[in-house]
N, C-alpha and C. Protein backbone atom coordinates (compact mmCIF):
# COMPACT_ATOMS: atom_id res chain seq x y z
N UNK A 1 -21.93 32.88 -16.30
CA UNK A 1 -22.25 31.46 -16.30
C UNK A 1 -22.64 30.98 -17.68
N UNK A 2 -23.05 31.61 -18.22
CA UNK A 2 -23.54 31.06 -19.81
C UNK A 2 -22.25 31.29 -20.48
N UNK A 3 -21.86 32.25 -20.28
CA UNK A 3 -20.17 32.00 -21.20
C UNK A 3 -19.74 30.66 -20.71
N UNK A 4 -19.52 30.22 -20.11
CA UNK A 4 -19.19 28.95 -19.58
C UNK A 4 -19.71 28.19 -20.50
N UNK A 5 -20.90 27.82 -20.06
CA UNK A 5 -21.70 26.97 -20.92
C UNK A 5 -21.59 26.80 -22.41
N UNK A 6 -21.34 27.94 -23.09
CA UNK A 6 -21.50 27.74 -24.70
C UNK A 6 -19.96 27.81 -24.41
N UNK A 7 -19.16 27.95 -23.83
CA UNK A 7 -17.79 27.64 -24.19
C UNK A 7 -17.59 25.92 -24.47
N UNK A 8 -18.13 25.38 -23.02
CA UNK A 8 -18.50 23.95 -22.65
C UNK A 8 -18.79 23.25 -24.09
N UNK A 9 -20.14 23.64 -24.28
CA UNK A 9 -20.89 22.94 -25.36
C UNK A 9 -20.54 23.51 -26.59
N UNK A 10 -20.16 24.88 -26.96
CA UNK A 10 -19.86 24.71 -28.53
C UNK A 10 -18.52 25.41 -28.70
N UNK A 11 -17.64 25.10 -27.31
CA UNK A 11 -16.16 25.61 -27.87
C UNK A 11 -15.15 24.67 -28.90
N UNK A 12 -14.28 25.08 -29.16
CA UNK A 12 -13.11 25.04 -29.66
C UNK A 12 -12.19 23.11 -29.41
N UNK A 13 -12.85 22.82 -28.40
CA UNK A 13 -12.22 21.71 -28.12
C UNK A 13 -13.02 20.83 -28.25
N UNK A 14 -14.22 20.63 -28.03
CA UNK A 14 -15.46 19.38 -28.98
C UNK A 14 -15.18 20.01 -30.16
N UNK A 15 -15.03 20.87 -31.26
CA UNK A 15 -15.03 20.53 -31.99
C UNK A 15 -13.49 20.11 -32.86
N UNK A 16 -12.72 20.11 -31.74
CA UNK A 16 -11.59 19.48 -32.63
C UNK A 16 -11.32 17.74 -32.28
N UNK A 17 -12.30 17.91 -31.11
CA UNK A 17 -12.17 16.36 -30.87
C UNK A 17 -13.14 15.61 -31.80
N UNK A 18 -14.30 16.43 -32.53
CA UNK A 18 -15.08 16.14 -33.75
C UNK A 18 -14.38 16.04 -35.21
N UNK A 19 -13.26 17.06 -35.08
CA UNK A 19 -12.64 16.89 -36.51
C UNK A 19 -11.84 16.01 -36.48
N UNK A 20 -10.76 15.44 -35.37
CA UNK A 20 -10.48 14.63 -35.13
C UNK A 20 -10.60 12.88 -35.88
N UNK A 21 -11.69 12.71 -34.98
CA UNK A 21 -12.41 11.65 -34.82
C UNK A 21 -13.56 11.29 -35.86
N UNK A 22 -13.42 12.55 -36.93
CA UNK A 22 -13.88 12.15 -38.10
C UNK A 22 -15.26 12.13 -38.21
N UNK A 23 -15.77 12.68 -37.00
CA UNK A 23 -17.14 13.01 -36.76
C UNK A 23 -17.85 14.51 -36.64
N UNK A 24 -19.29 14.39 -37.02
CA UNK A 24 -20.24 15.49 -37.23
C UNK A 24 -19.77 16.57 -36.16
N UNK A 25 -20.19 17.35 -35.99
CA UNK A 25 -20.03 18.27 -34.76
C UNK A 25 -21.30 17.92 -33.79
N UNK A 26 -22.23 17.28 -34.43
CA UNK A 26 -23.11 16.93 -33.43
C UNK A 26 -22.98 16.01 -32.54
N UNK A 27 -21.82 14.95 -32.36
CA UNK A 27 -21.24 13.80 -31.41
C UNK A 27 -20.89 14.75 -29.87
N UNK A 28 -20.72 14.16 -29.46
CA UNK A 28 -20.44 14.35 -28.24
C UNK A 28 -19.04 13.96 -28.21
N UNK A 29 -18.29 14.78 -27.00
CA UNK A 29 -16.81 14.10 -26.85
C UNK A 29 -16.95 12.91 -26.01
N UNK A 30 -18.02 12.21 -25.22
CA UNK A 30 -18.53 11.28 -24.82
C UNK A 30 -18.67 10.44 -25.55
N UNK A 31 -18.83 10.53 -26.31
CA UNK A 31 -19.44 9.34 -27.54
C UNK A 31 -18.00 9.21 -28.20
N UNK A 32 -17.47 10.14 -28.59
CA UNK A 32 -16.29 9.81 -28.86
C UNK A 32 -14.95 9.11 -28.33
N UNK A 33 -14.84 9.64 -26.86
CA UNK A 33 -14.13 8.92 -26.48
C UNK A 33 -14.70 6.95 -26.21
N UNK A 34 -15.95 6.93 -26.04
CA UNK A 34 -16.07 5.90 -26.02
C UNK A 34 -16.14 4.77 -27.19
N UNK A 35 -16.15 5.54 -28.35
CA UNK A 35 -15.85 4.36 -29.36
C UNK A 35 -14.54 4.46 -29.36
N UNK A 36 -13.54 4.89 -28.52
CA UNK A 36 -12.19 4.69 -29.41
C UNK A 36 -11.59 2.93 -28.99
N UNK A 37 -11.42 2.91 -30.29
CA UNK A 37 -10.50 1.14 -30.01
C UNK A 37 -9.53 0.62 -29.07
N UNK A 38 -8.57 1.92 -28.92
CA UNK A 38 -7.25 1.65 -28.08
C UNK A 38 -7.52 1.18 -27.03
N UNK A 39 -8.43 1.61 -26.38
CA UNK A 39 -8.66 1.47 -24.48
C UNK A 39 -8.45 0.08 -24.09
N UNK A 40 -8.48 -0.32 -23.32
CA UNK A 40 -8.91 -1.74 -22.78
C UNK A 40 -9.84 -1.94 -21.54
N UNK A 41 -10.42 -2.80 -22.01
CA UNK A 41 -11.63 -3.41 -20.79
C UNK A 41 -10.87 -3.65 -19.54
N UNK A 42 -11.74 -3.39 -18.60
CA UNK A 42 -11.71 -3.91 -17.18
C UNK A 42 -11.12 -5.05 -16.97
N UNK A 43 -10.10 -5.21 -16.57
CA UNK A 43 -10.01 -6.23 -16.09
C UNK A 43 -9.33 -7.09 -17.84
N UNK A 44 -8.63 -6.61 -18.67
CA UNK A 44 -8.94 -7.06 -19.68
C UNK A 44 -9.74 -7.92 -20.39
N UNK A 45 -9.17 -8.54 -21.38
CA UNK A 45 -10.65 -9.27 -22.04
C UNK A 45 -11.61 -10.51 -21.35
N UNK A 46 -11.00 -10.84 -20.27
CA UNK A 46 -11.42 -12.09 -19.62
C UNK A 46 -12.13 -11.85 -18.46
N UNK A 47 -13.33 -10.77 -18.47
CA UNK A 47 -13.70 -9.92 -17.37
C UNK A 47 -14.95 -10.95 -17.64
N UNK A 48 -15.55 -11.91 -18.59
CA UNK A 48 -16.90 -12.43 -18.11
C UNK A 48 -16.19 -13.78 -17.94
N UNK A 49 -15.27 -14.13 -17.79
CA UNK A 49 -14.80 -15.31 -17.08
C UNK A 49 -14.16 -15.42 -15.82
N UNK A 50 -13.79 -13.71 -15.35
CA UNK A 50 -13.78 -13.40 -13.88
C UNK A 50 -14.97 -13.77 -13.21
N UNK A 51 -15.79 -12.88 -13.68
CA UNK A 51 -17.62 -13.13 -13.32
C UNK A 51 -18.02 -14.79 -13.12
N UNK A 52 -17.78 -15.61 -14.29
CA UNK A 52 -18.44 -16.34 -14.23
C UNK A 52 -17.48 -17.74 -13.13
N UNK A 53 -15.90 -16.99 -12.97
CA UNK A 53 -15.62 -17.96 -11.68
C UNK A 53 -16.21 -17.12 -10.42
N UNK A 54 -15.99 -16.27 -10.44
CA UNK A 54 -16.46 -15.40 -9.32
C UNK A 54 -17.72 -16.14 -8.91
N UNK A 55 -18.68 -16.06 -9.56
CA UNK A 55 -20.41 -16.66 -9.08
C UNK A 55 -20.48 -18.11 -9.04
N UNK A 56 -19.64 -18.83 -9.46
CA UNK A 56 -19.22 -20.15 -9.67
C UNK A 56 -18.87 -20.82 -8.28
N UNK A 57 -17.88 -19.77 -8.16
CA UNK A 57 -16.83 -20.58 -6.78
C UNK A 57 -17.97 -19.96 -5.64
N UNK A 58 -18.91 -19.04 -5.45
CA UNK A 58 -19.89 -18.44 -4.53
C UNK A 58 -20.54 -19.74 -4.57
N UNK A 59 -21.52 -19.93 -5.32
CA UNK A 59 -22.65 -20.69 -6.06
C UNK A 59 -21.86 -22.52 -4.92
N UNK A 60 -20.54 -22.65 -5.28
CA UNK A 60 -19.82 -23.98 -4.84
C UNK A 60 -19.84 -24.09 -3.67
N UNK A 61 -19.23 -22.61 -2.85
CA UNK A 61 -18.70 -22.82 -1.47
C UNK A 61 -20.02 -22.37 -0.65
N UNK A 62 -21.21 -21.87 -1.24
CA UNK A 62 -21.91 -21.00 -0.29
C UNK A 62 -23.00 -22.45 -0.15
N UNK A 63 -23.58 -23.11 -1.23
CA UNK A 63 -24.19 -24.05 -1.02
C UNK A 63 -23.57 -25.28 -0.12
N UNK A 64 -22.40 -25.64 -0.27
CA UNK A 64 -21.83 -26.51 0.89
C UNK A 64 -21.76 -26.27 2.33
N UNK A 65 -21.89 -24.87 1.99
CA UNK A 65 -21.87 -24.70 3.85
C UNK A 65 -22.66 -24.34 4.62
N UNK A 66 -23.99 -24.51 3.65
CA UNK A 66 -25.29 -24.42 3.76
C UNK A 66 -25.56 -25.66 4.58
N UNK A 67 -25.01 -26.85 3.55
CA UNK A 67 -25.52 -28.08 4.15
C UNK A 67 -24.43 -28.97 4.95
N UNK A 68 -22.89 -28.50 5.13
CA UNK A 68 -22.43 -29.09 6.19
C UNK A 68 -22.48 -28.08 7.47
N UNK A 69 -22.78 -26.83 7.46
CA UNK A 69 -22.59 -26.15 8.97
C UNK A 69 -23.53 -25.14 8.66
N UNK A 70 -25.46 -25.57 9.07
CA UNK A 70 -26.17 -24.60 9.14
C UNK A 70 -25.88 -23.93 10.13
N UNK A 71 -27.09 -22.69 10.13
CA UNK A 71 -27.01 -21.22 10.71
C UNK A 71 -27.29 -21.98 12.25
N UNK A 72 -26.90 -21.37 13.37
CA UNK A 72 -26.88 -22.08 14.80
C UNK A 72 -28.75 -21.55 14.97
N UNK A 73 -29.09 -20.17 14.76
CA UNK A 73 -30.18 -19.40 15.38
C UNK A 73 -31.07 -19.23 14.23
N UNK A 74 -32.00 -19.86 14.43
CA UNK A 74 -33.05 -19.83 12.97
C UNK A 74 -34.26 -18.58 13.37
N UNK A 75 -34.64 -17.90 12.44
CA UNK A 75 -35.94 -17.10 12.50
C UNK A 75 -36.92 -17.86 12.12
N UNK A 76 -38.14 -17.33 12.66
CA UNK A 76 -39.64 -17.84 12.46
C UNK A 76 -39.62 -17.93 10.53
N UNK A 77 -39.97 -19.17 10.16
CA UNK A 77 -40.25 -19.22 8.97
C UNK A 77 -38.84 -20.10 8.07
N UNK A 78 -37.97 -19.97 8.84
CA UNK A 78 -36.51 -20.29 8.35
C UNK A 78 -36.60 -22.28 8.62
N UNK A 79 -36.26 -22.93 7.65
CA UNK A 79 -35.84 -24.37 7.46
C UNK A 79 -34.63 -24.02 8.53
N UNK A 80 -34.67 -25.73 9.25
CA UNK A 80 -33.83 -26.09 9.80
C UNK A 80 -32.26 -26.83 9.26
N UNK A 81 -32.63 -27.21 8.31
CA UNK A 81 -31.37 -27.45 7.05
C UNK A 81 -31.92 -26.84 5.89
N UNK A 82 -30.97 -26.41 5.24
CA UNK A 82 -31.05 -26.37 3.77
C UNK A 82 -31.66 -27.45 3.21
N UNK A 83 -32.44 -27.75 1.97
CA UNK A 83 -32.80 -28.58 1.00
C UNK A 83 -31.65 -29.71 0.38
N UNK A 84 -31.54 -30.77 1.11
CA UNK A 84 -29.98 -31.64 0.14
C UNK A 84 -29.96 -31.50 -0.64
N UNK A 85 -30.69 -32.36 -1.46
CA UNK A 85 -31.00 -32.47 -2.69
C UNK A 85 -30.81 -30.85 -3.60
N UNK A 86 -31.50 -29.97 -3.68
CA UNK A 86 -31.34 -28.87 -4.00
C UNK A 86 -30.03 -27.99 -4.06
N UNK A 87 -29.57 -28.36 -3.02
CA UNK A 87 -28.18 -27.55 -2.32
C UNK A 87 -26.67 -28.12 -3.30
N UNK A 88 -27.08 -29.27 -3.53
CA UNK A 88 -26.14 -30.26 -3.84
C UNK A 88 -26.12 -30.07 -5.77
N UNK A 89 -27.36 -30.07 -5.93
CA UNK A 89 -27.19 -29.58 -7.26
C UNK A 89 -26.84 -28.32 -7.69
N UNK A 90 -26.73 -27.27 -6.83
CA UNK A 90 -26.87 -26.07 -7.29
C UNK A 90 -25.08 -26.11 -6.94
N UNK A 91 -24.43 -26.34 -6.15
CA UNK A 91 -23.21 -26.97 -5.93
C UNK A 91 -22.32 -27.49 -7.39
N UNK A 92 -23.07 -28.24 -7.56
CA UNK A 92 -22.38 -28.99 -8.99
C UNK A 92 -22.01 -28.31 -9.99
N UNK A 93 -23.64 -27.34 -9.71
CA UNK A 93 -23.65 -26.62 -11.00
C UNK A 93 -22.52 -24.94 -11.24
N UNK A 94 -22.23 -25.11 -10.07
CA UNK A 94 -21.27 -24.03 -9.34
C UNK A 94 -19.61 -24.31 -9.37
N UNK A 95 -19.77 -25.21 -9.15
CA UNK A 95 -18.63 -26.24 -9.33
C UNK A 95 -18.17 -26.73 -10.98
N UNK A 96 -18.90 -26.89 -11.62
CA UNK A 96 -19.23 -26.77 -13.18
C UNK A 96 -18.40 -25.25 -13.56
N UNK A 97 -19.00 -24.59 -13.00
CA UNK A 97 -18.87 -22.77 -13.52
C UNK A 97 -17.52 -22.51 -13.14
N UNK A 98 -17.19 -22.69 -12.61
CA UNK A 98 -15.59 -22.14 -11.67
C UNK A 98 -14.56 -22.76 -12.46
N UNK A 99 -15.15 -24.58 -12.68
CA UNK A 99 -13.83 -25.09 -12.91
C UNK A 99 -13.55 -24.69 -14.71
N UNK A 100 -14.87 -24.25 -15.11
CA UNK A 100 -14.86 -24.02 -16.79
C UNK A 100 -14.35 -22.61 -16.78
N UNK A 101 -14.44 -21.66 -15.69
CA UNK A 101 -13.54 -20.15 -15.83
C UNK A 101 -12.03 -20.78 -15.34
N UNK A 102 -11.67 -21.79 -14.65
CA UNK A 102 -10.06 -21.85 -14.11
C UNK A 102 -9.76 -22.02 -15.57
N UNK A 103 -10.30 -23.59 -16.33
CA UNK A 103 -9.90 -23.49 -17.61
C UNK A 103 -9.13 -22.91 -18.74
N UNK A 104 -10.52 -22.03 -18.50
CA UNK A 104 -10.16 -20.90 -19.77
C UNK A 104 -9.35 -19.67 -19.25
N UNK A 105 -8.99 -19.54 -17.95
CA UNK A 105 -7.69 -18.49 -17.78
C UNK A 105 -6.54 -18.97 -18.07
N UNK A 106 -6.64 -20.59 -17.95
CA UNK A 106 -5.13 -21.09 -18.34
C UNK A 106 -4.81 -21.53 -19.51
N UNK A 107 -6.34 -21.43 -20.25
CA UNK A 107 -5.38 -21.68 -21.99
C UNK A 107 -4.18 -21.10 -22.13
């Protein structure tokens, strides 16, 4: 089992992925692979404008249907409508978010 281990940690292949990559022998092949440039993000580059329609169009549709079709069976402590006023802004502001991510996917 320890042959393993120092094979693991100080064989032959971290350190060519160190000479490589132009780095110490003390990097990690972790560290290495993660600075490399080539890769691409999730979802490519437009992954915080997924997010931000994603919570947008939630934020739009979840507050409207708050206040046109509450819950039928309320628990002790639970409002009988949602807050209008409240609901309606948080709506807008949701509505705001979605339509500024449709936007910017269609530049």
């Amino acid at each position: 089992m320890r042959e393993i281990a120092r094979i693991v940690n100080d064989g032959p292949v971290r350190a060519r992925w160190a000479r490589r990559a132009g780095r110490d022998r003390g990097d990690s092949v972790a560290g290495v692979l993660l600075a490399d440039d080539s890769s691409t993000l999730f979802l490519g580059n437009d992954l915080i404008v997924y997010l931000v329609l994603a919570m947008g169009g939630a934020l739009l549709f979840g507050n409207l249907a708050a206040i046109i079709r509450p819950p039928a069976t309320h628990r002790d402590g639970d409002l009988e409508r949602a807050p209008v006023t409240r609901s309606l802004v948080m709506a807008v502001i949701g509505g705001i978010a979605a339509l500024w991510a449709l936007l910017s996917l269609l530049r």
